[in-house]
Protein backbone atom coordinates (compact mmCIF):
# COMPACT_ATOMS: atom_id res chain seq x y z
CA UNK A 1 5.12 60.51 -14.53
CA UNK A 2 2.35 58.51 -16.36
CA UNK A 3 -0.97 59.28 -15.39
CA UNK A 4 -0.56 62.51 -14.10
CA UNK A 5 -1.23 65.95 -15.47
CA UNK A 6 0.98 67.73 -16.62
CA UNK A 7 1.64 71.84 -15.40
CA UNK A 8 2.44 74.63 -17.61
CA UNK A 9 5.05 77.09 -16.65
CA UNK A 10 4.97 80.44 -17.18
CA UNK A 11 7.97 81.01 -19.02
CA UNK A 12 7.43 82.37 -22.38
CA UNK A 13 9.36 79.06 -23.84
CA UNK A 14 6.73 76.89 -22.39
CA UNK A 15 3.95 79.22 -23.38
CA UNK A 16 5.21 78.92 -26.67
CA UNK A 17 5.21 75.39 -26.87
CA UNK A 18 1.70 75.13 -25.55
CA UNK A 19 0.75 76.85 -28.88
CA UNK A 20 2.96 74.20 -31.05
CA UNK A 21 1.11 71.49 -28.88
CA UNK A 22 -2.59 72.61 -29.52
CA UNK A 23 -2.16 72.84 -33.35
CA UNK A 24 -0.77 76.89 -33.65
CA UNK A 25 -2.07 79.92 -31.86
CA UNK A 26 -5.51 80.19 -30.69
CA UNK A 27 -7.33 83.33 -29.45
CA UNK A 28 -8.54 83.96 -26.48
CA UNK A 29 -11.22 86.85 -24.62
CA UNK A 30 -9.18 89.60 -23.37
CA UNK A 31 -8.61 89.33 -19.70
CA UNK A 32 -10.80 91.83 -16.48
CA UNK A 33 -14.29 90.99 -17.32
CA UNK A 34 -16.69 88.49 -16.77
CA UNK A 35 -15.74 85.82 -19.61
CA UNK A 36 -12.23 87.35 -19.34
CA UNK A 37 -8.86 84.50 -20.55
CA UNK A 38 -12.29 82.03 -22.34
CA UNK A 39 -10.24 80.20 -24.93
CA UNK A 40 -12.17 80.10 -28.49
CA UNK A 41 -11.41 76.19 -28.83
CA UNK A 42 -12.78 76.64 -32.89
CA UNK A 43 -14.22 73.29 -32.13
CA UNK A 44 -10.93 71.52 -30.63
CA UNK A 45 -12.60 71.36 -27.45
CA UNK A 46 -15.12 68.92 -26.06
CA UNK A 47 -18.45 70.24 -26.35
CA UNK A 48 -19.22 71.62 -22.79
CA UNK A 49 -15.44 72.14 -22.09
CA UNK A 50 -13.98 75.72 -21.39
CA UNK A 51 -10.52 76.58 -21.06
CA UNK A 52 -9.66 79.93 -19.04
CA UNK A 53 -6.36 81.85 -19.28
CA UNK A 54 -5.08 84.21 -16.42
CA UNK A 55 -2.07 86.42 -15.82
CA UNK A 56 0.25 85.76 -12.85
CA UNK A 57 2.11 88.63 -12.70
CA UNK A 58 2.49 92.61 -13.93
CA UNK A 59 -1.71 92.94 -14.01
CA UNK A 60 -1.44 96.35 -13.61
CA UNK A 61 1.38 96.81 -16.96
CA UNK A 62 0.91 98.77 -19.60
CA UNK A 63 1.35 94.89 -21.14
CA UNK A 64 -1.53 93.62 -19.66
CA UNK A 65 -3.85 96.54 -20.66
CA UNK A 66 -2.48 95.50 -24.15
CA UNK A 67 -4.89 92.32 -23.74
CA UNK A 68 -7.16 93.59 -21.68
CA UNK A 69 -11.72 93.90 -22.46
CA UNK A 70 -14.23 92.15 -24.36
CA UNK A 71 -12.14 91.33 -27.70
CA UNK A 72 -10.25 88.12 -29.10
CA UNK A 73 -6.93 87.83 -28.89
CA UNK A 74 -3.84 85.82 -30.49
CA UNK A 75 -2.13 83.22 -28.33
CA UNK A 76 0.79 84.71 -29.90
CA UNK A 77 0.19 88.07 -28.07
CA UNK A 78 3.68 89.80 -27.28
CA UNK A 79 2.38 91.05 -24.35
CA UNK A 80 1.66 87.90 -22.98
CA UNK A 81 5.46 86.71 -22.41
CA UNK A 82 5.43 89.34 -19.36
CA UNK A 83 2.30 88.23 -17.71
CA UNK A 84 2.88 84.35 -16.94
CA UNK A 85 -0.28 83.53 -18.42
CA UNK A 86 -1.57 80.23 -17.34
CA UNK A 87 -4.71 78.00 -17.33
CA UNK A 88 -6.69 79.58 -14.52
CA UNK A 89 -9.60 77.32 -14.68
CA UNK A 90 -11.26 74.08 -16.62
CA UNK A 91 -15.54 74.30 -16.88
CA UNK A 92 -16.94 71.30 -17.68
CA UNK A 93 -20.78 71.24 -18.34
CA UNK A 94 -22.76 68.42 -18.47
CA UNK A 95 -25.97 67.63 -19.94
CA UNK A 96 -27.59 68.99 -23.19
């Protein structure tokens, strides 16, 4: 409907497109720690906007240690078809 958000799915298809739709892949903190699923927008953010990613499902896999820590990592991540990544939270700050 117009004027609504849209949701992402967690299917790997729709994960996938989300990558076509924001220009290719992206990277992206590993997840478990503090700044854990920050998107690196390269600049194709907003200043003062902040895009988090989080895993839905199979936290514990041997997948999701695979991403895991205070590194950068590819949207195109295999590991992240089995952990129904989605946006887990939108920061804006305001101000200089």
């Amino acid at each position: 409907m117009a004027g609504h958000p849209r949701t992402a799915s967690a299917s790997a298809p729709r994960w996938l497109s989300w990558n076509a739709s924001t220009g290719g892949p992206f990277k992206f903190l590993g997840f478990g720690w503090d700044n854990g699923g920050a998107v690196m927008s390269d600049g194709k953010l907003p200043r003062g906007v902040v895009i988090s990613l989080g895993p839905t499902r199979n936290k514990e896999s041997t997948q999701a240690q695979q991403v895991m820590g205070d590194r950068e990592f590819s949207s195109r991540h295999p590991a992240l078809k089995s952990l129904g990544v989605v946006v887990s939270g939108i920061t804006v700050t305001f101000g200089p």
